[in-house]
N, C-alpha and C. Protein backbone atom coordinates (compact mmCIF):
# COMPACT_ATOMS: atom_id res chain seq x y z
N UNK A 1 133.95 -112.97 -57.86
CA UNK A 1 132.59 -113.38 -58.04
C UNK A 1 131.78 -112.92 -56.82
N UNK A 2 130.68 -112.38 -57.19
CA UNK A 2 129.93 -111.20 -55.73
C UNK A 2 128.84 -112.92 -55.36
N UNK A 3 128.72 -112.92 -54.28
CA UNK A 3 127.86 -113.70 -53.83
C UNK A 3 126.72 -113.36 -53.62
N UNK A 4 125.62 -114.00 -53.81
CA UNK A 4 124.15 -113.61 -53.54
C UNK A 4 123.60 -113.89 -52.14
N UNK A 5 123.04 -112.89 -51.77
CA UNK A 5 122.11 -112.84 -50.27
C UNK A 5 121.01 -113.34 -50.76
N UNK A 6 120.39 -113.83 -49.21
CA UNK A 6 118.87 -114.13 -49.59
C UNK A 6 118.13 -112.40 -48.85
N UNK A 7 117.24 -112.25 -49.97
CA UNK A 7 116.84 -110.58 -49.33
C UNK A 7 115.22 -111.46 -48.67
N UNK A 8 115.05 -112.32 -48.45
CA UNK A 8 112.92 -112.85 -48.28
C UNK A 8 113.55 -112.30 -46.49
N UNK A 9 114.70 -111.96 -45.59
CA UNK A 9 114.08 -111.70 -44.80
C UNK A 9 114.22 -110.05 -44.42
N UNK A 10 114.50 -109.53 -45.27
CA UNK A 10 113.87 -107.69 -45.43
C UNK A 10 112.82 -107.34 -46.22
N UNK A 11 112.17 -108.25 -46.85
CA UNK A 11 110.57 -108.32 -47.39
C UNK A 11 109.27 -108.49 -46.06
N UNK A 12 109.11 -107.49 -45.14
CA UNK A 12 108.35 -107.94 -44.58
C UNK A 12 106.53 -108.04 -44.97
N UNK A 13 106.27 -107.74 -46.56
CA UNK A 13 105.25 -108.36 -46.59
C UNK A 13 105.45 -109.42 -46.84
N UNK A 14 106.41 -110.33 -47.32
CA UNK A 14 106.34 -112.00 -47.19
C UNK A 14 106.30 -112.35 -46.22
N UNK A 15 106.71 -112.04 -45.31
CA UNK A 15 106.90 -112.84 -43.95
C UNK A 15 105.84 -113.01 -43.11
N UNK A 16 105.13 -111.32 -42.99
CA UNK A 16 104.04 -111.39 -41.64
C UNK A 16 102.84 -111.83 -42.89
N UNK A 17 101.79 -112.16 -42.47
CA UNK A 17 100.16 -112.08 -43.31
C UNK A 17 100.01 -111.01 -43.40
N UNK A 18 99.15 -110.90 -44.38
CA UNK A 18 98.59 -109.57 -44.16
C UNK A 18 96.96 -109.43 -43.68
N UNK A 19 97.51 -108.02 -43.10
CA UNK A 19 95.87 -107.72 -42.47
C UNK A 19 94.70 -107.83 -43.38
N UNK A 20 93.57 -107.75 -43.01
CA UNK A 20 92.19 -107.71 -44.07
C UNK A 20 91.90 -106.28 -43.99
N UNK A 21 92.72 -105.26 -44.79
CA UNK A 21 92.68 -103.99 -45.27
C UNK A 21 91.68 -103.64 -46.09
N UNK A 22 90.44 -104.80 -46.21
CA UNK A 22 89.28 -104.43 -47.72
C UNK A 22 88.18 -104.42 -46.66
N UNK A 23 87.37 -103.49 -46.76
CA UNK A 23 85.89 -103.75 -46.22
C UNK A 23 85.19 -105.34 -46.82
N UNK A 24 85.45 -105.80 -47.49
CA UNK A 24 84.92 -106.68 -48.34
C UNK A 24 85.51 -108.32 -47.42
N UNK A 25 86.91 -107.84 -46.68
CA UNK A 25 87.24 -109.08 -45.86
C UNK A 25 86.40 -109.37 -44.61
N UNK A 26 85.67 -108.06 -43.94
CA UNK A 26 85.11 -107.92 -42.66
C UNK A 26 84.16 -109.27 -42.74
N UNK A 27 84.41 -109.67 -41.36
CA UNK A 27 83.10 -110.84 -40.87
C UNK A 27 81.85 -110.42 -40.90
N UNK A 28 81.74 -109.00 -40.78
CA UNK A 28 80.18 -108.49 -41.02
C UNK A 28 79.65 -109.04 -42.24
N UNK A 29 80.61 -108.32 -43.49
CA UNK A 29 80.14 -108.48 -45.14
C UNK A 29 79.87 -109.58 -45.49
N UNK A 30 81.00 -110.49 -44.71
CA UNK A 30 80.91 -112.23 -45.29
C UNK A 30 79.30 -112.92 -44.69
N UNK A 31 79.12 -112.40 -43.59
CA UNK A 31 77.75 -113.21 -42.70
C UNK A 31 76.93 -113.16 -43.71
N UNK A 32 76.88 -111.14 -43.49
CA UNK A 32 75.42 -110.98 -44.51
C UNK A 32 75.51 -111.51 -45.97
N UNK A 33 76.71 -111.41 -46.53
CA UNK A 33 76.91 -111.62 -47.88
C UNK A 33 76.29 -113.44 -48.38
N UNK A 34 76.81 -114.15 -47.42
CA UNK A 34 76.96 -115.46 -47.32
C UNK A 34 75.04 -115.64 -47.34
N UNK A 35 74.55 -114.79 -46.40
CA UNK A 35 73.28 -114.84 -46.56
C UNK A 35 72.27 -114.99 -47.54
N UNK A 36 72.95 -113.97 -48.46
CA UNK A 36 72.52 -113.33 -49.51
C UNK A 36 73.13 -114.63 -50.51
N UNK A 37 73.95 -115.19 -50.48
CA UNK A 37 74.20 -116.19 -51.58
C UNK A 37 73.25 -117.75 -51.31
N UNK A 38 73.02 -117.60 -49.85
CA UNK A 38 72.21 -119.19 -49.72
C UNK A 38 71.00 -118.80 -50.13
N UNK A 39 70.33 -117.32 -49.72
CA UNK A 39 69.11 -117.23 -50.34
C UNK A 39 68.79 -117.33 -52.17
N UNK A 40 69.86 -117.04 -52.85
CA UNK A 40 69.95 -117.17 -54.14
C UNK A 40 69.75 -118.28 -54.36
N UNK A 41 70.25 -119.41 -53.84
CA UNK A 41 70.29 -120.43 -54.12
C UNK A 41 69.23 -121.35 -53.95
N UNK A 42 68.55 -121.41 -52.99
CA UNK A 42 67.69 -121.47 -52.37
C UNK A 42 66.22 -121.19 -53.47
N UNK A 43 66.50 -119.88 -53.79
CA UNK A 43 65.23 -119.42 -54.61
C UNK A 43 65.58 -119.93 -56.17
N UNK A 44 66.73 -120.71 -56.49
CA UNK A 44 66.96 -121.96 -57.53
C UNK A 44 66.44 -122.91 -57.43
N UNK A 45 66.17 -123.50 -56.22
CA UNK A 45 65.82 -124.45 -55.58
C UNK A 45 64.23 -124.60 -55.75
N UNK A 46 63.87 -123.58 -55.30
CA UNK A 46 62.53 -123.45 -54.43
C UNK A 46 61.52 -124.08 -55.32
N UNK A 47 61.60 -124.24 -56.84
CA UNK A 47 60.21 -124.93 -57.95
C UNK A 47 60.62 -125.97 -57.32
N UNK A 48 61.45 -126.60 -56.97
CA UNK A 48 61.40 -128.09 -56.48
C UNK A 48 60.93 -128.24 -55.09
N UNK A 49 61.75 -127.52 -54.39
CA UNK A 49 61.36 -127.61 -52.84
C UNK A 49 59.39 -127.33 -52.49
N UNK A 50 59.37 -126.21 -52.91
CA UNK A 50 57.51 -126.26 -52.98
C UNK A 50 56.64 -126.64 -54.16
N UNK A 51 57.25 -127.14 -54.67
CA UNK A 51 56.51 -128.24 -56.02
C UNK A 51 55.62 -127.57 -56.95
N UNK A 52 56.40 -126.07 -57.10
CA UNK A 52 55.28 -125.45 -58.11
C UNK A 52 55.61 -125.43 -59.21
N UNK A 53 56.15 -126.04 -60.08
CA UNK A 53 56.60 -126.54 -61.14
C UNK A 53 55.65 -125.91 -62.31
N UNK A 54 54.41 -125.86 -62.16
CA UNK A 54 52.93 -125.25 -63.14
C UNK A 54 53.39 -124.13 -63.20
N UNK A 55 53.80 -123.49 -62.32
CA UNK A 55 53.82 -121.77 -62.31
C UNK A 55 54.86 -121.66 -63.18
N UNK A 56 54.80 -121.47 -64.30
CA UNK A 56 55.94 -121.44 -65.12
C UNK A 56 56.84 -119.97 -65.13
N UNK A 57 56.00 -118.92 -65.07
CA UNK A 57 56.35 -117.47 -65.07
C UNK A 57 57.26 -117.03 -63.30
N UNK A 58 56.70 -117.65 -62.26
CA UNK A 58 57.01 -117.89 -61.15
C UNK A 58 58.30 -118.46 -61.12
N UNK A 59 58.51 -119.35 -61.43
CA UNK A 59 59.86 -120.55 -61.82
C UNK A 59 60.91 -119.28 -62.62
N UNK A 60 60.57 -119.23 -63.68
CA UNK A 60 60.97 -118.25 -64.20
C UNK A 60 61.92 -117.07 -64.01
N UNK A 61 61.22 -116.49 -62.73
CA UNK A 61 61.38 -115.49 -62.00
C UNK A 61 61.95 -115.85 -60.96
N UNK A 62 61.84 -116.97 -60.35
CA UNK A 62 62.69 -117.40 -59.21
C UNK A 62 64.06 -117.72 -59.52
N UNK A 63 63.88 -118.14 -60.80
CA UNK A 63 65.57 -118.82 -61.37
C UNK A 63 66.69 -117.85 -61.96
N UNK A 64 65.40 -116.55 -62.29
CA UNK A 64 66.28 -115.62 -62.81
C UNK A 64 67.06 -114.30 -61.64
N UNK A 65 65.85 -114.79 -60.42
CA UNK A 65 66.59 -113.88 -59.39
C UNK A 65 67.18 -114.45 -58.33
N UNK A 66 67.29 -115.40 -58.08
CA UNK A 66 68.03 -116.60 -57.40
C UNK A 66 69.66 -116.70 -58.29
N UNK A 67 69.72 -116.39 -59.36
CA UNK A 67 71.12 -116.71 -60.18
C UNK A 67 71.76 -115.09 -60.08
N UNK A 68 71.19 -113.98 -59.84
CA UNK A 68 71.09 -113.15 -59.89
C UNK A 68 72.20 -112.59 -58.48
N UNK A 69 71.20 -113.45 -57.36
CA UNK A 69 71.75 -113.25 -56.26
C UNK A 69 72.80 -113.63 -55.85
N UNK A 70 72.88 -114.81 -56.89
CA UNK A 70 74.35 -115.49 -56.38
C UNK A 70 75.17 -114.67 -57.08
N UNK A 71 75.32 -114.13 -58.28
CA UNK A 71 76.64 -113.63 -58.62
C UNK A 71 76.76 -112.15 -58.20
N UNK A 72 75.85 -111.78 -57.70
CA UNK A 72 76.20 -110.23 -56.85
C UNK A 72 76.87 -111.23 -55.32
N UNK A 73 76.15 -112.08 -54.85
CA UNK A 73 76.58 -112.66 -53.61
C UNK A 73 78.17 -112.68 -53.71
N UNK A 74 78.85 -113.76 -54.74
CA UNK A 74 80.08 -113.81 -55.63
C UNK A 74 80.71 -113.04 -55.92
N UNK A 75 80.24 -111.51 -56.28
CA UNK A 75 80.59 -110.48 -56.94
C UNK A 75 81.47 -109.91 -55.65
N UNK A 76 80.35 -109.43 -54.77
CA UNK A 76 80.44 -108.69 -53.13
C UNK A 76 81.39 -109.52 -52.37
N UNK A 77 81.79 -110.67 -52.42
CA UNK A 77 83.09 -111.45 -51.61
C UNK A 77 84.19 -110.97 -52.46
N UNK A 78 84.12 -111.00 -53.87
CA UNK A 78 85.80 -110.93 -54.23
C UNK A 78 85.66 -109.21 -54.33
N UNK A 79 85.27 -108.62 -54.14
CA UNK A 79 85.55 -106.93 -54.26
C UNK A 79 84.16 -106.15 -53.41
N UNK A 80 83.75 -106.64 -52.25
CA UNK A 80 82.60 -105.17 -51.81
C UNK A 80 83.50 -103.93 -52.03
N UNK A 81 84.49 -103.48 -51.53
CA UNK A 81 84.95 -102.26 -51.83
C UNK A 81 84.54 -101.34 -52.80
N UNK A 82 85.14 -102.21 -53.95
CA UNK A 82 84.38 -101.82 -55.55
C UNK A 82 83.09 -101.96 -55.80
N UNK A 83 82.26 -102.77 -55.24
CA UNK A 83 80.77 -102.63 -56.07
C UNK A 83 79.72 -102.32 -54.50
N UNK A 84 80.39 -101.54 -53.07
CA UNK A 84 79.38 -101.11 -52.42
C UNK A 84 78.64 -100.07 -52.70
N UNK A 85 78.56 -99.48 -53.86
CA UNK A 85 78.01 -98.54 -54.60
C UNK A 85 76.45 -98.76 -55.21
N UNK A 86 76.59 -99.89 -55.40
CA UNK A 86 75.41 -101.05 -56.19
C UNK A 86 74.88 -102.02 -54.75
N UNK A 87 75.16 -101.65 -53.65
CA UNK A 87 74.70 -103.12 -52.52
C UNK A 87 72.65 -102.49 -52.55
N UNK A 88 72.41 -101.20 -52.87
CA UNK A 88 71.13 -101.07 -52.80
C UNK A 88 70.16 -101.96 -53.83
N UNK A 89 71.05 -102.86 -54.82
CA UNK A 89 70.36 -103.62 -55.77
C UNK A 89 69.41 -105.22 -54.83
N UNK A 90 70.61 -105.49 -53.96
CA UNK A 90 69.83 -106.66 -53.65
C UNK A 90 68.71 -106.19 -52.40
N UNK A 91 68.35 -105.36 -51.68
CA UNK A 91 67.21 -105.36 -51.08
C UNK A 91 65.83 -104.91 -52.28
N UNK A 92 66.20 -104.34 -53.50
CA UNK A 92 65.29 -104.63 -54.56
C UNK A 92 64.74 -105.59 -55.37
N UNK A 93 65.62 -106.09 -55.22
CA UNK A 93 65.70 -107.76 -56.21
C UNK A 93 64.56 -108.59 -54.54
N UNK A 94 65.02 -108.65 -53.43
CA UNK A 94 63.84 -109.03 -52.25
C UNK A 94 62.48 -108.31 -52.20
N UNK A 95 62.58 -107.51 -52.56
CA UNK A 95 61.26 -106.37 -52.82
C UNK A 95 60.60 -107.38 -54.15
N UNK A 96 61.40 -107.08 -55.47
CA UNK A 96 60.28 -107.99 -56.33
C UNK A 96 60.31 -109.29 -56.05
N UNK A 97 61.21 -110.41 -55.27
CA UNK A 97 60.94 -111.30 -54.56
C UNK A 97 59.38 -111.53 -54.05
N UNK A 98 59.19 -110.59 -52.97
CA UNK A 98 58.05 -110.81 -52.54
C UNK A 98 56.73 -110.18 -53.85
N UNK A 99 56.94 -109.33 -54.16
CA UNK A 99 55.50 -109.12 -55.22
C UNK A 99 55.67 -110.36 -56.29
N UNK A 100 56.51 -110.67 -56.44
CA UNK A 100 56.82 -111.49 -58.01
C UNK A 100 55.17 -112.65 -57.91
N UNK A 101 54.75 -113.06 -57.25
CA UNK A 101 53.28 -113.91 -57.14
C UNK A 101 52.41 -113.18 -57.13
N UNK A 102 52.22 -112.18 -56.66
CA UNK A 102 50.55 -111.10 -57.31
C UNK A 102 51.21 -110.93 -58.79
N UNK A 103 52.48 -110.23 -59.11
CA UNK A 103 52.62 -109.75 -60.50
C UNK A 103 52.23 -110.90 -61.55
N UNK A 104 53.08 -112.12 -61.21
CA UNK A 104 53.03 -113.11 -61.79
C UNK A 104 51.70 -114.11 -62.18
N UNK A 105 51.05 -114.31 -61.38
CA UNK A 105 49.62 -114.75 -61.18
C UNK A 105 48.38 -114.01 -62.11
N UNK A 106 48.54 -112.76 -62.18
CA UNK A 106 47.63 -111.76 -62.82
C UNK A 106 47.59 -111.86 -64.36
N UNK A 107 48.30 -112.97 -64.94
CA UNK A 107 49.06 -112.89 -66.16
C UNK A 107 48.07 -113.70 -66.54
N UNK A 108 46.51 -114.08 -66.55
CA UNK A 108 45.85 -114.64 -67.49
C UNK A 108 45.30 -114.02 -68.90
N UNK A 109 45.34 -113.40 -69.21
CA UNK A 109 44.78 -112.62 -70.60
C UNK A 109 45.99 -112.89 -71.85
N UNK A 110 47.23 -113.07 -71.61
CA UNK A 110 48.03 -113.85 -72.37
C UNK A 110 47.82 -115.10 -73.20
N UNK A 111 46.71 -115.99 -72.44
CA UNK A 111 47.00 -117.56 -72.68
C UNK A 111 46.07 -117.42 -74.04
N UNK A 112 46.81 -118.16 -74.77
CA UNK A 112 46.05 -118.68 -75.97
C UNK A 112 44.55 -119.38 -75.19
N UNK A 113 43.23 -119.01 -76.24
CA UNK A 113 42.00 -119.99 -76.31
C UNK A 113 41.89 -120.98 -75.81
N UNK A 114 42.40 -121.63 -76.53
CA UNK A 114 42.43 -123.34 -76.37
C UNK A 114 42.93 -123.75 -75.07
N UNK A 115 43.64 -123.36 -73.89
CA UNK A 115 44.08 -123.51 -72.60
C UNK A 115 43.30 -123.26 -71.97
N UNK A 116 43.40 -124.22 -70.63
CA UNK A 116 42.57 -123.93 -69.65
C UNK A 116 43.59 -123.32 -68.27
N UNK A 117 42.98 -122.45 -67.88
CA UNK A 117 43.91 -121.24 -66.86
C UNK A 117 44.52 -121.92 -66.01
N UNK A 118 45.54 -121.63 -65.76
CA UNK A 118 46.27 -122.41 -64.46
C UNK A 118 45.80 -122.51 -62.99
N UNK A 119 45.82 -122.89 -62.52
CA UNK A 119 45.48 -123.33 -61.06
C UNK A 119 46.32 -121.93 -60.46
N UNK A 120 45.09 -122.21 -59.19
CA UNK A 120 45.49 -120.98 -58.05
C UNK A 120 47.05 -121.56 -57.86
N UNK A 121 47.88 -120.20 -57.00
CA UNK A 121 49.02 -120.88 -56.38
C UNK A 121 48.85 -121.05 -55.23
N UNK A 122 49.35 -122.17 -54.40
CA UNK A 122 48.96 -122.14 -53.13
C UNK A 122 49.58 -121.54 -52.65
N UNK A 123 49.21 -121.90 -51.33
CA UNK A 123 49.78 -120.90 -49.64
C UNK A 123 51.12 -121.30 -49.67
N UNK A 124 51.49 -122.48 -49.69
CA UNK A 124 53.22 -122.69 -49.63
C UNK A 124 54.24 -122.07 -50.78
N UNK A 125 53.50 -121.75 -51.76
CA UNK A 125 54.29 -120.75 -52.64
C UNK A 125 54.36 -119.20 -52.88
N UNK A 126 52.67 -118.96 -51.69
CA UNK A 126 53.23 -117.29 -52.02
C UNK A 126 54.30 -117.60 -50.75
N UNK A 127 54.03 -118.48 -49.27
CA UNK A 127 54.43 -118.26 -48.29
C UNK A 127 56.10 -117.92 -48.86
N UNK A 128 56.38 -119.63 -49.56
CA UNK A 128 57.71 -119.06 -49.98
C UNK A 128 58.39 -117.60 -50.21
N UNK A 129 57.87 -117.41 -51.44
CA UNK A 129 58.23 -116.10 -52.17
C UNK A 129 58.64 -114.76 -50.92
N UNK A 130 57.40 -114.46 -50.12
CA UNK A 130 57.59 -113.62 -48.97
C UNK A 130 58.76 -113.80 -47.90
N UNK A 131 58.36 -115.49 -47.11
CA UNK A 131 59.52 -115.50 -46.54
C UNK A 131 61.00 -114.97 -46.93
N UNK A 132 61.36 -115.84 -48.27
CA UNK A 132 62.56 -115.40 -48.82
C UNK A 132 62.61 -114.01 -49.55
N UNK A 133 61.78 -113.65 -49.79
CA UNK A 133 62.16 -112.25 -50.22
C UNK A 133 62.56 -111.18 -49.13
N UNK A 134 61.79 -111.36 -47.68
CA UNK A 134 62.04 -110.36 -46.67
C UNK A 134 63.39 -111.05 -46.17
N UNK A 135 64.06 -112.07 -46.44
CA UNK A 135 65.31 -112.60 -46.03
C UNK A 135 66.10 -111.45 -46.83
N UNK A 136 65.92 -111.68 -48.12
CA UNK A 136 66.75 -111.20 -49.07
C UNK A 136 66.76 -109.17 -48.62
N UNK A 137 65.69 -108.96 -48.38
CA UNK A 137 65.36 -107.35 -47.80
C UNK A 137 66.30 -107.11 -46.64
N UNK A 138 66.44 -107.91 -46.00
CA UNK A 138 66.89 -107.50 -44.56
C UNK A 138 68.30 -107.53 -44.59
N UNK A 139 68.70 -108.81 -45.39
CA UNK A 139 70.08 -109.13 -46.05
C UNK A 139 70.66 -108.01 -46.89
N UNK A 140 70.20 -107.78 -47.64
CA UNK A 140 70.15 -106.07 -48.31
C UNK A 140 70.56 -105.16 -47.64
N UNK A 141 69.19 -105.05 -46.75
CA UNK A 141 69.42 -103.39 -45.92
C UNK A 141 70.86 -103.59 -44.94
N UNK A 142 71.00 -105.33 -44.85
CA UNK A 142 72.59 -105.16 -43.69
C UNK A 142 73.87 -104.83 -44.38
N UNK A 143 73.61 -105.12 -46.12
CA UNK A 143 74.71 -104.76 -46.99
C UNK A 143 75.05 -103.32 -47.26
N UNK A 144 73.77 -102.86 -47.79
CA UNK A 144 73.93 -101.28 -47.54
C UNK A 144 73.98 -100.26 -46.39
N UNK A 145 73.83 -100.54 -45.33
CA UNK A 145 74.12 -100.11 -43.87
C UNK A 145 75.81 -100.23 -43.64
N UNK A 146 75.90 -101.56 -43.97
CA UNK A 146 77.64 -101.81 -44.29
C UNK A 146 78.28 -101.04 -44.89
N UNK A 147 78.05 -100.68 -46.53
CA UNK A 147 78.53 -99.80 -47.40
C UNK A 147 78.41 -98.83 -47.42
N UNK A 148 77.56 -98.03 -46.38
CA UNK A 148 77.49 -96.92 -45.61
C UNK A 148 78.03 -96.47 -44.67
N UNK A 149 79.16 -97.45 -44.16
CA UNK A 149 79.91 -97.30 -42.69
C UNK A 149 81.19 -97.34 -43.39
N UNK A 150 81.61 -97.36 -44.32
CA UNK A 150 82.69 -97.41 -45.45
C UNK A 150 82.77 -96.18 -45.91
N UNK A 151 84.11 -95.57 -44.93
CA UNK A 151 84.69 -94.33 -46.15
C UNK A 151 84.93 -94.10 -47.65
N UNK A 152 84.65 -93.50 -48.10
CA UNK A 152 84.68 -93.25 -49.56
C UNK A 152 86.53 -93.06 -49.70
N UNK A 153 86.69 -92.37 -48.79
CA UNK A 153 88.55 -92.19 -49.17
C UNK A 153 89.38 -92.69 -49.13
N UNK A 154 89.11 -93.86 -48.33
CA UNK A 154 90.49 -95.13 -47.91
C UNK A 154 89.91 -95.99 -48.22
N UNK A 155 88.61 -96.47 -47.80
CA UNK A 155 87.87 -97.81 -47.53
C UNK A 155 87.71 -98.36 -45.71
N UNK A 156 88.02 -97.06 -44.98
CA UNK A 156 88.74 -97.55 -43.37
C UNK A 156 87.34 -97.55 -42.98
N UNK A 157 87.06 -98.46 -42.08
CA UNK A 157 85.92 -98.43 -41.40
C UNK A 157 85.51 -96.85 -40.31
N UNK A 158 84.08 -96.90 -40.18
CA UNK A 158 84.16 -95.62 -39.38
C UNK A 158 83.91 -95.97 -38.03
N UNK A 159 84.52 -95.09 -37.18
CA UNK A 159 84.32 -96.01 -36.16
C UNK A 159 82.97 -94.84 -35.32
């Protein structure tokens, strides 16, 4: 009867950890990335936080690019490698961030007759929109600057 060895200690990937071999593990990607997911969230938030609740098209637009951000945010932690190809999407999505209140606002010729036009938006909601959109821009441009320092042939950083 042949007896069995234990082989777990000539497996040395069980034994040691392994390194963070993905551009996508770097502390850079996670900062900015992490960035990029609180601002998503955040711009979920924001009809409540600045109480513009009236702006319906605004809301709208905040909820749809705030959900937006989070699952590219989501997306870019479990694989940047694979989707740094696409990181030029979220400094666009901050770009219509900030216009989304002139675009949005201009939208009176829609309303049925019988309505009376919505109220100006105030200062704390374009302020919003801008602030967080140039978050989301800058957050962007640090993702794609990233995915630009990323070899196409290995994934090895350049040094």
């Amino acid at each position: 009867m042949a007896t069995r060895t234990n082989t777990i200690g000539s497996r040395s990937d069980l034994i040691a950890p392994r390194e963070p071999e993905r551009a996508g593990q770097s502390p850079s990607v996670g900062l900015v990335n992490g960035l990029v997911l609180l601002a998503g969230l955040y711009l979920i938030l924001s009809p409540w936080v600045v109480q513009s609740m009236i702006h319906v098209g605004l809301v709208a637009s905040n909820e749809i690019t705030g959900l937006t951000l989070l699952l590219l945010a989501v997306a870019y932690t479990r694989s940047f490698d694979r989707l740094r190809a696409i990181s030029w999407v979220v400094p666009v999505i901050g770009a219509w961030v900030i216009v989304a209140p002139w675009m949005v606002s201009r939208g009176y010729g829609l309303m049925p007759a019988g309505l009376e036009p919505m109220p100006p938006m105030s200062v704390s909601t374009w302020l919003n929109n801008v602030i967080v959109g140039a978050i989301v821009v800058a957050a962007g441009a640090g993702l794609t600057a990233l995915a630009a320092r990323i070899r196409s042939d290995n994934g090895a950083w350049r040094e």
